[in-house]
Protein backbone atom coordinates (compact mmCIF):
# COMPACT_ATOMS: atom_id res chain seq x y z
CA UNK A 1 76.44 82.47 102.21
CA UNK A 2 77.26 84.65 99.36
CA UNK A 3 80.46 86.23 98.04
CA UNK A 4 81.38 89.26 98.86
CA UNK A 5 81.77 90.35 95.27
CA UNK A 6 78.57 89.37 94.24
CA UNK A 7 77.11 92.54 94.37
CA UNK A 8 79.72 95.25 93.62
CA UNK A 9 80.55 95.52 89.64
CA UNK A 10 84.14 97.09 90.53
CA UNK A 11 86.04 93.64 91.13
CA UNK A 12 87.49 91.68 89.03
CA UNK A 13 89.38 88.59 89.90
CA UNK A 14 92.74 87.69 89.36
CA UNK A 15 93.09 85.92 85.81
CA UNK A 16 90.61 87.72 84.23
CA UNK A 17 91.98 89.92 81.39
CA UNK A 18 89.15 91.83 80.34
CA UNK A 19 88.83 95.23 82.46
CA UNK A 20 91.51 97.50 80.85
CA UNK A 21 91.53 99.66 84.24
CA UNK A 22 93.33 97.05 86.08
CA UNK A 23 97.00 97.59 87.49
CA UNK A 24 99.28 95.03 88.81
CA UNK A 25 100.36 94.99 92.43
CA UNK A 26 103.69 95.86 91.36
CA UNK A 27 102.90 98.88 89.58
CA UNK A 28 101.04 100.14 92.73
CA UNK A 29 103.52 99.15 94.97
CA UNK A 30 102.90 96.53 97.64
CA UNK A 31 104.13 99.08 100.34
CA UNK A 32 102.16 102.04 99.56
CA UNK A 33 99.15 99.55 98.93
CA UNK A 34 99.49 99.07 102.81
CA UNK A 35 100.03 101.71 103.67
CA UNK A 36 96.90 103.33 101.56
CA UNK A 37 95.01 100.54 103.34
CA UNK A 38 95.56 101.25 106.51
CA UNK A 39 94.90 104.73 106.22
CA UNK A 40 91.38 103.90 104.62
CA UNK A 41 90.61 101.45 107.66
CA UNK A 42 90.92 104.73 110.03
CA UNK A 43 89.22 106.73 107.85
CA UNK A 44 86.01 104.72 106.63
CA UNK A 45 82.74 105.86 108.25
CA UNK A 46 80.27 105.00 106.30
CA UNK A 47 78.57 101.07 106.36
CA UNK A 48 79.84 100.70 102.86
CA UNK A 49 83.25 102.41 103.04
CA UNK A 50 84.00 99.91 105.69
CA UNK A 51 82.56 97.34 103.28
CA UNK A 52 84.86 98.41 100.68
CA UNK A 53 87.87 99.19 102.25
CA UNK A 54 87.41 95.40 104.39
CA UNK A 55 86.24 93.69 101.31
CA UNK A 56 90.27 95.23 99.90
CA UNK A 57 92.06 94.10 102.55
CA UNK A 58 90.49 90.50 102.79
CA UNK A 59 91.82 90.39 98.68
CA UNK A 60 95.16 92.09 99.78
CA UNK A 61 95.99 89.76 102.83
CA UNK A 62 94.41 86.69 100.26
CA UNK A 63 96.97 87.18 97.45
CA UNK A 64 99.53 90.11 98.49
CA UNK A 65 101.42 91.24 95.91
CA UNK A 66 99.77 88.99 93.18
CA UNK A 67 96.52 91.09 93.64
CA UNK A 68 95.27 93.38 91.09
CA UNK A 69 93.57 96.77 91.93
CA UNK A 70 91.77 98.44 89.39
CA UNK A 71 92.54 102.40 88.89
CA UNK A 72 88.28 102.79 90.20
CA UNK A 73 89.67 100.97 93.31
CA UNK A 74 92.54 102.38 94.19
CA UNK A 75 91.01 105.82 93.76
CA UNK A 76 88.08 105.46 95.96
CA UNK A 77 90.69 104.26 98.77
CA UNK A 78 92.52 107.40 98.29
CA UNK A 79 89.52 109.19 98.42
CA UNK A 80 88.73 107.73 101.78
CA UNK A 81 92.00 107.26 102.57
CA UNK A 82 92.79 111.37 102.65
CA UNK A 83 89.53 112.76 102.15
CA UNK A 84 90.37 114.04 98.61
């Protein structure tokens, strides 16, 4: 069994201080983040937007508001999220 992450380049795991793009949970806001979530889980249609926006929410519901999103990530959920 692998990792989820093993193949996507876009993660980065908590601890790790070297992607400059990432933003703390609190900056994001651990409401919204939901919120933005659960929007994307209706929305997702293709095989790896439901990768993706699963592969988020596994992290999210893992380490709440200790997660870290990068900018990359949070924008594709938005994009899926509400289309834009």
């Amino acid at each position: 069994m692998t990792d989820s992450t093993d193949d996507v380049d876009w993660w980065y795991p908590i601890g790790e201080d070297d992607d400059p793009t990432e933003t703390d949970m609190d900056q994001l806001n651990y409401e919204t983040y939901e919120e933005l979530l659960s929007d994307a889980e209706g929305q997702a249609e293709t095989d790896w937007e439901v990768k993706f926006v699963n592969d988020m929410r596994e992290r999210f519901d893992k380490y709440g508001p200790d997660a870290y999103v990068s900018d990359r990530q949070r924008e594709r959920l938005e994009k899926i999220a509400y289309g834009e």
